[in-house]
Protein backbone atom coordinates (compact mmCIF):
# COMPACT_ATOMS: atom_id res chain seq x y z
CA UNK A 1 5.74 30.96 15.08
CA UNK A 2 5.92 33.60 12.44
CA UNK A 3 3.33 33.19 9.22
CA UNK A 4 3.92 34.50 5.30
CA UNK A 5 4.27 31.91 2.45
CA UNK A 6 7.18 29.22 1.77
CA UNK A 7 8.65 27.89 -0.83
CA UNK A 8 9.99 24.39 -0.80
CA UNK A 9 12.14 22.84 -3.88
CA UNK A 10 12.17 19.18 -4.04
CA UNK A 11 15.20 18.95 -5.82
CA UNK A 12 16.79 15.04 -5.89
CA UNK A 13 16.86 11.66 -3.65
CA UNK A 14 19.48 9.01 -2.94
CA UNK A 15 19.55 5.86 -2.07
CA UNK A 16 15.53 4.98 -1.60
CA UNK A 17 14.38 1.78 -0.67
CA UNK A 18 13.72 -0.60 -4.24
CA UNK A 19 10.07 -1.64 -3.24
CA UNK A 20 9.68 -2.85 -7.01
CA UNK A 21 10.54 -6.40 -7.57
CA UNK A 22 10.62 -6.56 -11.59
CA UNK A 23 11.64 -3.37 -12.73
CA UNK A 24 12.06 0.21 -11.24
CA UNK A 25 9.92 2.33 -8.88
CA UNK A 26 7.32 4.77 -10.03
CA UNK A 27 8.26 7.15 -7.19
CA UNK A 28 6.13 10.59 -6.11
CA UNK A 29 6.25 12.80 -3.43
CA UNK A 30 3.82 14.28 -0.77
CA UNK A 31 4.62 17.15 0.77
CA UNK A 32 2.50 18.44 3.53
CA UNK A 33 2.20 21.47 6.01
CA UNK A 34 -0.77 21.53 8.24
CA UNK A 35 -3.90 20.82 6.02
CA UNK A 36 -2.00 21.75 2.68
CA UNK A 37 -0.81 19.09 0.46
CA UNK A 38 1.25 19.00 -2.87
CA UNK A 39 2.35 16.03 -4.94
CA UNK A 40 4.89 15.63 -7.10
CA UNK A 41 5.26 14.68 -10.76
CA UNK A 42 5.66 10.55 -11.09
CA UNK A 43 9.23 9.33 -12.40
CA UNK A 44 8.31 6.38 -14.15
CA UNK A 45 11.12 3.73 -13.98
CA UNK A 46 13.18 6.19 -11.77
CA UNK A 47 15.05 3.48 -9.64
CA UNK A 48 16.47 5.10 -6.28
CA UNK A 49 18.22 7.68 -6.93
CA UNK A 50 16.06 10.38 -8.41
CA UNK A 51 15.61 14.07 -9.59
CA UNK A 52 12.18 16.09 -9.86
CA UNK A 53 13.48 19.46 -9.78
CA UNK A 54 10.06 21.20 -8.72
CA UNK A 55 9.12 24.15 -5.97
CA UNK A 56 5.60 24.49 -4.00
CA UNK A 57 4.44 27.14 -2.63
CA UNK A 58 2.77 26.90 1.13
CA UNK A 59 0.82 29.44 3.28
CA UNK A 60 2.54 29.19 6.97
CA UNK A 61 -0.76 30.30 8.90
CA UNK A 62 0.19 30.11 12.94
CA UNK A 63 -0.01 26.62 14.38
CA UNK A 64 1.92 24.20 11.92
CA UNK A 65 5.00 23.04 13.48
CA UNK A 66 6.59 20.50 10.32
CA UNK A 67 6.94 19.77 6.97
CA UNK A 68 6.10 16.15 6.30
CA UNK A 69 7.30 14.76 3.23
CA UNK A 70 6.50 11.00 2.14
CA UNK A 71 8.16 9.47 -0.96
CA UNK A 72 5.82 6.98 -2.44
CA UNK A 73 5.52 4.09 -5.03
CA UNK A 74 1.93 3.52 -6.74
CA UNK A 75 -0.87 4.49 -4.13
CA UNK A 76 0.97 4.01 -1.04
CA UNK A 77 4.00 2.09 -0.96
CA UNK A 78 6.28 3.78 1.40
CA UNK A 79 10.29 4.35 0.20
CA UNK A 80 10.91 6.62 2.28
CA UNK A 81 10.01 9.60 4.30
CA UNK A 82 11.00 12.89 6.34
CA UNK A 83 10.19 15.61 8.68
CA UNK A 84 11.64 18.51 8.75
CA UNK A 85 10.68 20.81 11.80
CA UNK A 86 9.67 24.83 10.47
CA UNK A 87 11.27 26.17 13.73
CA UNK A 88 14.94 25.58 11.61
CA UNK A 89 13.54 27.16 8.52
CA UNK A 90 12.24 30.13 10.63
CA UNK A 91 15.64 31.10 12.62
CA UNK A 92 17.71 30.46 9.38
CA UNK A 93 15.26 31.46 6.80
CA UNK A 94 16.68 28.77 5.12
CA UNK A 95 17.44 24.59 5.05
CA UNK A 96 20.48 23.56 3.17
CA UNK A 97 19.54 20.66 0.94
């Protein structure tokens, strides 16, 4: 698998699962490639659908095969998660949100 740097831009959500009984979420994200991690900014009282509109940048060394990304409610409530395999991203040097 080819290695440079990537950029990923967590743009929005829909639909997440309402883990908060009273009230709205206090959603994050994790993204993670390999041994590199980034977290998002917290949107307090952001509900399910939600917008961060924020780009990380990731060193692809050879070996790492996925981008995990976990969205998350206070320290690890899970509402909702993804992988998205870097094989796509490397034949169309792009992923369509």
């Amino acid at each position: 698998m080819p290695h440079g740097t990537m950029e990923v831009e967590l743009i929005k959500s829909h639909d997440l699962n309402d883990v908060e009984t009273f009230g709205k979420s206090d959603p994050f994200v994790n993204l993670t490639i390999g041994g590199q991690k980034h977290r998002s900014k917290t949107i307090h009282d952001g509900g399910k659908s939600l917008v961060w509109n924020e780009s990380f940048l990731f060193e692809i060394p050879h070996g790492p095969e996925a981008l995990e990304v976990h969205i998350l409610h206070g320290a690890d409530e899970a509402m909702g998660s993804l992988t998205i395999p870097l094989s796509k991203f490397f034949a169309e040097r792009q992923i369509a949100p």
